[in-house]
C-alpha atoms as a PDB file:
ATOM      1  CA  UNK A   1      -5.158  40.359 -20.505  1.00  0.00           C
ATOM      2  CA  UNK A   2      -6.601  38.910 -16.998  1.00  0.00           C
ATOM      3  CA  UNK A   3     -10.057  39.721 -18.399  1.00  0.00           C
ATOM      4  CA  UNK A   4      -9.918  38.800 -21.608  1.00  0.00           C
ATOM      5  CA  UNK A   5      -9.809  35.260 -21.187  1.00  0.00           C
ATOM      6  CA  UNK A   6     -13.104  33.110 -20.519  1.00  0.00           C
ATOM      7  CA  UNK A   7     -13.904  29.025 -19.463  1.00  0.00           C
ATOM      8  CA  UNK A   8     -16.152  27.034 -19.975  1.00  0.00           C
ATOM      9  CA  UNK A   9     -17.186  25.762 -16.637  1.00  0.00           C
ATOM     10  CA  UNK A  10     -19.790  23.138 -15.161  1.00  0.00           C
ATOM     11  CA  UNK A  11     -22.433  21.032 -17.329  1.00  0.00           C
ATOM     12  CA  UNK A  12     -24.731  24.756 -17.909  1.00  0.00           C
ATOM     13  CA  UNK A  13     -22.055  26.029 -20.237  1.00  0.00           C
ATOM     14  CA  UNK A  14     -22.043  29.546 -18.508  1.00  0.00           C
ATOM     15  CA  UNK A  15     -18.876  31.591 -19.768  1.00  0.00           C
ATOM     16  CA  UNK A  16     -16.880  33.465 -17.194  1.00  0.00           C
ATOM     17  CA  UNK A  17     -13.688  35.519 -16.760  1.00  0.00           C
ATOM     18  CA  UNK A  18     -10.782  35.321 -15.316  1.00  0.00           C
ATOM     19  CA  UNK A  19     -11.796  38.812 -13.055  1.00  0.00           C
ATOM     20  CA  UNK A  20     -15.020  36.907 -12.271  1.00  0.00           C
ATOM     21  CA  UNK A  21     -13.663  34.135 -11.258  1.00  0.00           C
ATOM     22  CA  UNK A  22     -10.872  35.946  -8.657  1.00  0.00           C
ATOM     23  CA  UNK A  23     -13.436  38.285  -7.409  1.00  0.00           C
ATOM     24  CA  UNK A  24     -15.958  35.421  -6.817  1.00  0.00           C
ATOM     25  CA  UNK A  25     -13.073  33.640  -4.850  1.00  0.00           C
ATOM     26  CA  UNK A  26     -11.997  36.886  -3.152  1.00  0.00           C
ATOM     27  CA  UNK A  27     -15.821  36.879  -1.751  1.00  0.00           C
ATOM     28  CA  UNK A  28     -16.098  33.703  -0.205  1.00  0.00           C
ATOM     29  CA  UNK A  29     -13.308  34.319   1.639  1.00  0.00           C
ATOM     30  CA  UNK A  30     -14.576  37.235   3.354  1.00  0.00           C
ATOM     31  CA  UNK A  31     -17.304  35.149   3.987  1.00  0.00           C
ATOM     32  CA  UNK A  32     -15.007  32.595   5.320  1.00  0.00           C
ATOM     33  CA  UNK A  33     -13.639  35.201   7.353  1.00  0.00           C
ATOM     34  CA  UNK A  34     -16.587  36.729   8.747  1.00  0.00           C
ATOM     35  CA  UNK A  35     -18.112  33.621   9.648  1.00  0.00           C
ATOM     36  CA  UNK A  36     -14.888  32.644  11.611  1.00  0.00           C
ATOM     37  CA  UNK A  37     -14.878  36.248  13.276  1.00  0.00           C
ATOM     38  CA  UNK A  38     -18.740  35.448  14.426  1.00  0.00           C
ATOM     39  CA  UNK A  39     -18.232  31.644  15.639  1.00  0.00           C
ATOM     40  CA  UNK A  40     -18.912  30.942  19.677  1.00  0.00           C
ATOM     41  CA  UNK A  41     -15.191  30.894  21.466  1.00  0.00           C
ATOM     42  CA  UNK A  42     -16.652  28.200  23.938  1.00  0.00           C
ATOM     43  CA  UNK A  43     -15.123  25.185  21.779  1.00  0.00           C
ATOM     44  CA  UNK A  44     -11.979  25.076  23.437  1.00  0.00           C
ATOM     45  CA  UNK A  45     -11.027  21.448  25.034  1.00  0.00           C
ATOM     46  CA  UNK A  46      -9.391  21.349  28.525  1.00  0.00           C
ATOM     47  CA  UNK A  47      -7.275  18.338  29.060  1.00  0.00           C
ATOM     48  CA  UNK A  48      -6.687  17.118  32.413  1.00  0.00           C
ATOM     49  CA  UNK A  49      -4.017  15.665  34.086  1.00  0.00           C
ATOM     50  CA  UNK A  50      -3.908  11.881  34.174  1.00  0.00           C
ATOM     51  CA  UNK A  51      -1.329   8.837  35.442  1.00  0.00           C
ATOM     52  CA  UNK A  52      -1.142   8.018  31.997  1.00  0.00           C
ATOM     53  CA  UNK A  53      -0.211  11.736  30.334  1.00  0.00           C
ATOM     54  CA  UNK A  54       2.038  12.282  33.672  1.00  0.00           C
ATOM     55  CA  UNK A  55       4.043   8.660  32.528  1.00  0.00           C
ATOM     56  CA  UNK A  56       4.425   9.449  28.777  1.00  0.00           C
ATOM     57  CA  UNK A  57       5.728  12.794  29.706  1.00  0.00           C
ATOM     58  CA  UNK A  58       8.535  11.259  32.019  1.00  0.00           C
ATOM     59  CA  UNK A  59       9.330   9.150  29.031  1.00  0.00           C
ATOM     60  CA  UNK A  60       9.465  11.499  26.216  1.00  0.00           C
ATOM     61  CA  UNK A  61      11.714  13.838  28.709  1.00  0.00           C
ATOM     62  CA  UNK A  62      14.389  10.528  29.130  1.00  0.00           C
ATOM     63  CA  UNK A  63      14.464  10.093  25.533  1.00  0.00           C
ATOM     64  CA  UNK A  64      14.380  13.742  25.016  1.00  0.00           C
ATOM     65  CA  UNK A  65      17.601  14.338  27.103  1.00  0.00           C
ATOM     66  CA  UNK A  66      19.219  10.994  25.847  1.00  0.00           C
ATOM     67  CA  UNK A  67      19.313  12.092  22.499  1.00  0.00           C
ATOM     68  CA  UNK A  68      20.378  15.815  23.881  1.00  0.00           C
ATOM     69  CA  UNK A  69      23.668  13.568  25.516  1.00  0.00           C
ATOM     70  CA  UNK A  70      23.936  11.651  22.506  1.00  0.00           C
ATOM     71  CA  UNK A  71      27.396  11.479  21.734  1.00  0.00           C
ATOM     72  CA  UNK A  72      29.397  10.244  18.562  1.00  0.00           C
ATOM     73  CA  UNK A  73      31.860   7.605  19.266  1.00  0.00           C
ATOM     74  CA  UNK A  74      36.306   8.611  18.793  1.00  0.00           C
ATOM     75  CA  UNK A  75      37.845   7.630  15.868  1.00  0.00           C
ATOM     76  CA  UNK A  76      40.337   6.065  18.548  1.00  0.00           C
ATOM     77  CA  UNK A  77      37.318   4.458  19.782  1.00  0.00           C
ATOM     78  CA  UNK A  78      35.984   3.083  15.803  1.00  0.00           C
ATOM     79  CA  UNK A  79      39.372   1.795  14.704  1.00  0.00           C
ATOM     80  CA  UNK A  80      39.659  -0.116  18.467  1.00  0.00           C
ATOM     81  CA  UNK A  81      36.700  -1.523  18.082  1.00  0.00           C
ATOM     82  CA  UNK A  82      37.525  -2.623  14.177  1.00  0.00           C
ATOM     83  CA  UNK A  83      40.199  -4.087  15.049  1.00  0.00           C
ATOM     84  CA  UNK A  84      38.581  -6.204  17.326  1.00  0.00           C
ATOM     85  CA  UNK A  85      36.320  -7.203  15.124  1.00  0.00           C
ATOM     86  CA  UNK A  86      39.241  -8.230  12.279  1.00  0.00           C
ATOM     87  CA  UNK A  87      41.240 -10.117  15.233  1.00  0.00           C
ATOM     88  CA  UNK A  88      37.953 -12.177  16.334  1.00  0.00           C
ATOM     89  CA  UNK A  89      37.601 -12.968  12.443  1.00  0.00           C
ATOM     90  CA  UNK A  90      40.961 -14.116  12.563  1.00  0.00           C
ATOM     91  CA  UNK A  91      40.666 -16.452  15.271  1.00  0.00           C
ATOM     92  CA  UNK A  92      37.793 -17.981  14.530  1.00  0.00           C
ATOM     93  CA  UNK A  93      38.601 -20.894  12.275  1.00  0.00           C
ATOM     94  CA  UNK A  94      41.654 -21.511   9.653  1.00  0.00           C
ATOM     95  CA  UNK A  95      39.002 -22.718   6.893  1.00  0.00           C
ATOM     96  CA  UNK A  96      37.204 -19.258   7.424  1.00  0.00           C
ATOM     97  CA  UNK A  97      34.108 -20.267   8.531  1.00  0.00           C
ATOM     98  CA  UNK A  98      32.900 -18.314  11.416  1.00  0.00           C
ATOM     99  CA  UNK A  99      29.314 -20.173  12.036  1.00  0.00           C
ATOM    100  CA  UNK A 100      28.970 -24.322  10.821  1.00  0.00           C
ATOM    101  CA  UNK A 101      25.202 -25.750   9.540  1.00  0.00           C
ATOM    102  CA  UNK A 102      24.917 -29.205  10.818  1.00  0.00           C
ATOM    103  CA  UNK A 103      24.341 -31.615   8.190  1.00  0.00           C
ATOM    104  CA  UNK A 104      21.516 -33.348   9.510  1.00  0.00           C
ATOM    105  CA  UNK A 105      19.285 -29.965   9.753  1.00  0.00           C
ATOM    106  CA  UNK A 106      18.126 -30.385   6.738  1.00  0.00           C
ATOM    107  CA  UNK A 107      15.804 -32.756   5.097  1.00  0.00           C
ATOM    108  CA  UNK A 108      16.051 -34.652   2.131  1.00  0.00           C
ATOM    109  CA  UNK A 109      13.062 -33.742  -0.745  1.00  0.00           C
END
């Protein structure tokens, strides 16, 4: 059944198989292959040490061990710190407004 089936393919109308087509693929990439096998090993980049690289390293290692020590807050901790919240809220004003707009911010269009 792999065989048996052709395509159409490209504007010469050429008809090819399915077996064709895999062992045409399977051959460029040996070629792929060998030509990767042959290349010159000299293209390797040395980087060198810099003020810059040396900084950007001492960052990434801070945040790097900050988020290592990061540690989730108590549920003690949460509800203290809810109900802290609620009690400002409370307090704030008895008509429930926490933040008043002066009037005179505004203009008149």
């Amino acid at each position: 059944m792999l065989g048996m089936s052709e395509m159409t393919t490209g504007a010469l109308g050429v008809q090819l198989t399915s077996f064709e087509l895999i062992v045409a693929g399977g051959a460029l990439l040996i070629c792929a292959a060998i030509l990767l096998g042959l290349r010159r090993r000299k293209r390797r980049v040395e980087l060198e040490n810099s003020v810059v690289t040396a900084e950007m390293m001492a960052y990434l290692s801070r945040i790097a061990n900050a988020l290592e020590n990061l540690q989730v807050p108590s549920s003690d901790a949460i509800t203290k710190d809810v109900l802290l919240r609620l009690q400002e809220i409370a307090n704030a004003k008895p008509s429930g407004k926490v933040r008043e707009i002066p009037v005179g911010s505004f203009s008149d269009r």
